[in-house]
Structure formats: structure tokens, C-alpha cells
Protein backbone atom coordinates (compact mmCIF):
# COMPACT_ATOMS: atom_id res chain seq x y z
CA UNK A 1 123.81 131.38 102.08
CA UNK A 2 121.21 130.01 100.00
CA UNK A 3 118.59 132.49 100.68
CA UNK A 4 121.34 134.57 98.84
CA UNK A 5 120.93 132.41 95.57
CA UNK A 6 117.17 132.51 95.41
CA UNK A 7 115.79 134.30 92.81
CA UNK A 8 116.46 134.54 89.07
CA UNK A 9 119.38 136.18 87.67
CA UNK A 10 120.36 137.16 84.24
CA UNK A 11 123.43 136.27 82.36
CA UNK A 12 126.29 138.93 81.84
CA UNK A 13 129.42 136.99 80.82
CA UNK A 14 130.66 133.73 80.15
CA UNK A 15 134.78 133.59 79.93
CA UNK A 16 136.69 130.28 78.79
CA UNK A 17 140.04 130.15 79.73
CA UNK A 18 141.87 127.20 77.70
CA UNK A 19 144.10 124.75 79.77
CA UNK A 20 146.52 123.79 77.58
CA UNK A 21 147.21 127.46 76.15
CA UNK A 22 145.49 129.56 78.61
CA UNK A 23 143.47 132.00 76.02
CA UNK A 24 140.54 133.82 77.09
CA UNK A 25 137.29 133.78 75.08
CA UNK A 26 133.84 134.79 75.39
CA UNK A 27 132.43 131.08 75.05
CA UNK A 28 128.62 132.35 74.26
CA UNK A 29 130.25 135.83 72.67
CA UNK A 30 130.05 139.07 73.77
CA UNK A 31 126.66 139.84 74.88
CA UNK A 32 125.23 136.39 75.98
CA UNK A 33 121.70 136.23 76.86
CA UNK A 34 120.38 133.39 79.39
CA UNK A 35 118.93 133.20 83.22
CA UNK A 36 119.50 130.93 86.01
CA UNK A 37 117.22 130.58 88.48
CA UNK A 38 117.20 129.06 92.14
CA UNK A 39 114.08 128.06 94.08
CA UNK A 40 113.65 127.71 97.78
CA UNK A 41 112.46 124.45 96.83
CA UNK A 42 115.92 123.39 95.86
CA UNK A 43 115.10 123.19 92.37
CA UNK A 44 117.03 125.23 89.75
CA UNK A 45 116.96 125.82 85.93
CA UNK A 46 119.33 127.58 83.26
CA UNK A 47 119.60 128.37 79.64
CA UNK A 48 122.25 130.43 78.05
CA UNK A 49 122.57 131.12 73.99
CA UNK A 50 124.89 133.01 71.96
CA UNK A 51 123.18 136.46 71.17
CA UNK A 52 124.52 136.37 67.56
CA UNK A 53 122.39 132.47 66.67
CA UNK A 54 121.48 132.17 63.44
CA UNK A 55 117.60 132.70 62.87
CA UNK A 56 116.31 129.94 60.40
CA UNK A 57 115.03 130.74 57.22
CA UNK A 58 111.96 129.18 57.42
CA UNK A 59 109.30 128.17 60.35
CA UNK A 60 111.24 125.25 61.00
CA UNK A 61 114.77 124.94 60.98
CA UNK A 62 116.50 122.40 58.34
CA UNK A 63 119.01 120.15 59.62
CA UNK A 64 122.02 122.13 59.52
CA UNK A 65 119.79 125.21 60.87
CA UNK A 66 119.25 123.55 63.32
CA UNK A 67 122.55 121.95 64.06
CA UNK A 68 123.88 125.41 64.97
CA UNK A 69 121.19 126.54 67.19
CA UNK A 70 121.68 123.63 69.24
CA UNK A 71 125.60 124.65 69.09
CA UNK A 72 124.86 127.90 70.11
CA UNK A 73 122.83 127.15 73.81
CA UNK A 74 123.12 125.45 76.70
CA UNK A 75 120.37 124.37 79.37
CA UNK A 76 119.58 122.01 81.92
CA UNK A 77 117.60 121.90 85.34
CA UNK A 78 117.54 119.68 88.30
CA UNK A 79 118.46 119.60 92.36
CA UNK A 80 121.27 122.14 93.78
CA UNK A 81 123.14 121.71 96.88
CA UNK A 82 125.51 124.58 98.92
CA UNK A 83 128.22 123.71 100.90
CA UNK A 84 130.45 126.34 101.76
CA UNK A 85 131.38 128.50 98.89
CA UNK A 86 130.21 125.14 96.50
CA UNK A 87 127.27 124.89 94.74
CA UNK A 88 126.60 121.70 93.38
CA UNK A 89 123.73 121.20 90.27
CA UNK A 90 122.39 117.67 90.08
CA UNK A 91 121.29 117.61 86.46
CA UNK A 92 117.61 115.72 85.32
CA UNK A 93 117.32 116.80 82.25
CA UNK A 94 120.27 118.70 79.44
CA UNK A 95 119.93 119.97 76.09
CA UNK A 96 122.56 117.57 75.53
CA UNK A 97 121.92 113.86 77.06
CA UNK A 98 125.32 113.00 78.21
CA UNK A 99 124.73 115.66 81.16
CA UNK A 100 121.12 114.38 82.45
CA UNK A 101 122.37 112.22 85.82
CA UNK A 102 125.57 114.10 86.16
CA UNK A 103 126.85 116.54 89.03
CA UNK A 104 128.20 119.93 88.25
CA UNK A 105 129.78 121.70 90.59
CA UNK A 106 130.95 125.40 90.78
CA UNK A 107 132.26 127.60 93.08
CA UNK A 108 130.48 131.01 93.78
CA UNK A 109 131.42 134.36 95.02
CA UNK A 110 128.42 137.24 95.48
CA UNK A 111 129.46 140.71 95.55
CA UNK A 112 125.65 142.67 95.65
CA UNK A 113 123.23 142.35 92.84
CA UNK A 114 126.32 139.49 90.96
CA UNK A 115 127.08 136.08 91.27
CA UNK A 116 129.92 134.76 89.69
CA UNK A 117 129.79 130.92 88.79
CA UNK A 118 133.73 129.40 88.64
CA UNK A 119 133.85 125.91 86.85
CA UNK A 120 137.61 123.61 87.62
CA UNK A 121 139.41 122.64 84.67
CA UNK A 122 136.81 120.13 82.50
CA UNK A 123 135.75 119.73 79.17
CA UNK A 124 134.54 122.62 76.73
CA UNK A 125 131.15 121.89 76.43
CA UNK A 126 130.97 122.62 72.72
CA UNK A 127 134.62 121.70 71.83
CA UNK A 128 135.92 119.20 74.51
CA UNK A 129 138.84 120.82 75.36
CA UNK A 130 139.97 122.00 79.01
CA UNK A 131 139.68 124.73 80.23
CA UNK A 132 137.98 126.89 82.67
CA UNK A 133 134.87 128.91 82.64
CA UNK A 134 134.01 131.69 84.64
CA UNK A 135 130.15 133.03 84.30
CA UNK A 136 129.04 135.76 85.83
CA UNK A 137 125.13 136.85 86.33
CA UNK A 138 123.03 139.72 87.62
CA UNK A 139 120.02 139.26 90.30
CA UNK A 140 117.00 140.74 88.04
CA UNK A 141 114.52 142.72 90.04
């Protein structure tokens, strides 16, 4: 199965489903840009950024500037495992530091050139509440 993951693929979707009320949302909006990729080496790497970020005024972003670009992204990189339909990313290094050390896992369905990524119920990562997240990608060629 992991010969299946190999490769880089390109972000499509990101959905959010809230626990406690069980609204939808398109967590990075609705055209998020981003890639994951998956080495043979084990290794794998992913950003993912709202398509609507701000750009800052200037060459370098002021505080606040740059207080919503980091609100608007997501990335990391480290180790994955498979086992079964699990695929489990053992994070180095985050964009935000409470995730470097951690284990994420997600399940994973492949239906041709898609993947879709399933996360269980756990925190929002931009507003802490539960819910579920669903992310779906497409293999680039």
C-alpha cells in the first residue's frame, strides 16, 4: 500500500465537520492550495494555506500581517507509518511548536489519481474546537 502513497499530491479540499454542532466548513476555504508529499524513504512533508491570505503591504509583514498569514497555513514534516488503512505522521518539525514530537494519525481511502485523508474527532487546529476533518488530494503528474 505504500507504494500507492509515494509521490506528491496536491490539495483539493479540506472539510471540518464540528462535534458539538456538526456544521460543515471549508477549514482553508474554498479553493485551498497546498501538497503533501510521501517518499520511499519514509519521509513526508505538507503545507496547506488558505487561497484568499492576505498579501502584506510591504516586503515584510508587520505584526498583525503577519499574525494572519500564520493563521491562514499549516505545515509540518517528519516519519510516516501504514498499517492497514492508517497512516500515521510522526511530526519533527510544525509551523506551530506544540505539534513537533506528536503523532497524527489519519485514515486513508484511494480511489485513482485521490487520496482522501480522514482525521477522528480532535481539536481545530486554528480554533480548538472538535471536530472532524476530512482532506482530500490529487496525485500530480
Amino acid at each position: 500500500m505504500q507504494d500507492r502513497l509515494i509521490g506528491t499530491w496536491r490539495l483539493v479540499s479540506v472539510v471540518n465537520e464540528d462535534a458539538g454542532t456538526g456544521e460543515t466548513s471549508d477549514l482553508f476555504g474554498p479553493d485551498p492550495k497546498g501538497y503533501i508529499s510521501y517518499g520511499a524513504d519514509g519521509r513526508m512533508m505538507v503545507v496547506q494555506v488558505r487561497s484568499d491570505r492576505p498579501h502584506p503591504v510591504g516586503d515584510i509583514a508587520s505584526p498583525q500581517e503577519a499574525e494572519a498569514l500564520f493563521r491562514s497555513m499549516l505545515s509540518y514534516a517528519g516519519r510516516y507509518t501504514i498499517d492497514g488503512d492508517e497512516v500515521t505522521h510522526h511530526i519533527d518539525i510544525a509551523w506551530n511548536e506544540s505539534w513537533s514530537g506528536t503523532r497524527q494519525t489519519r485514515t486513508f481511502r484511494l480511489d485513482g489519481d485521490r487520496l482522501q485523508l480522514t482525521l477522528a474527532a480532535s481539536p481545530n487546529p486554528f480554533d480548538g474546537r472538535m471536530g472532524t476533518r476530512r482532506i482530500v488530494w490529487e496525485k500530480v503528474r
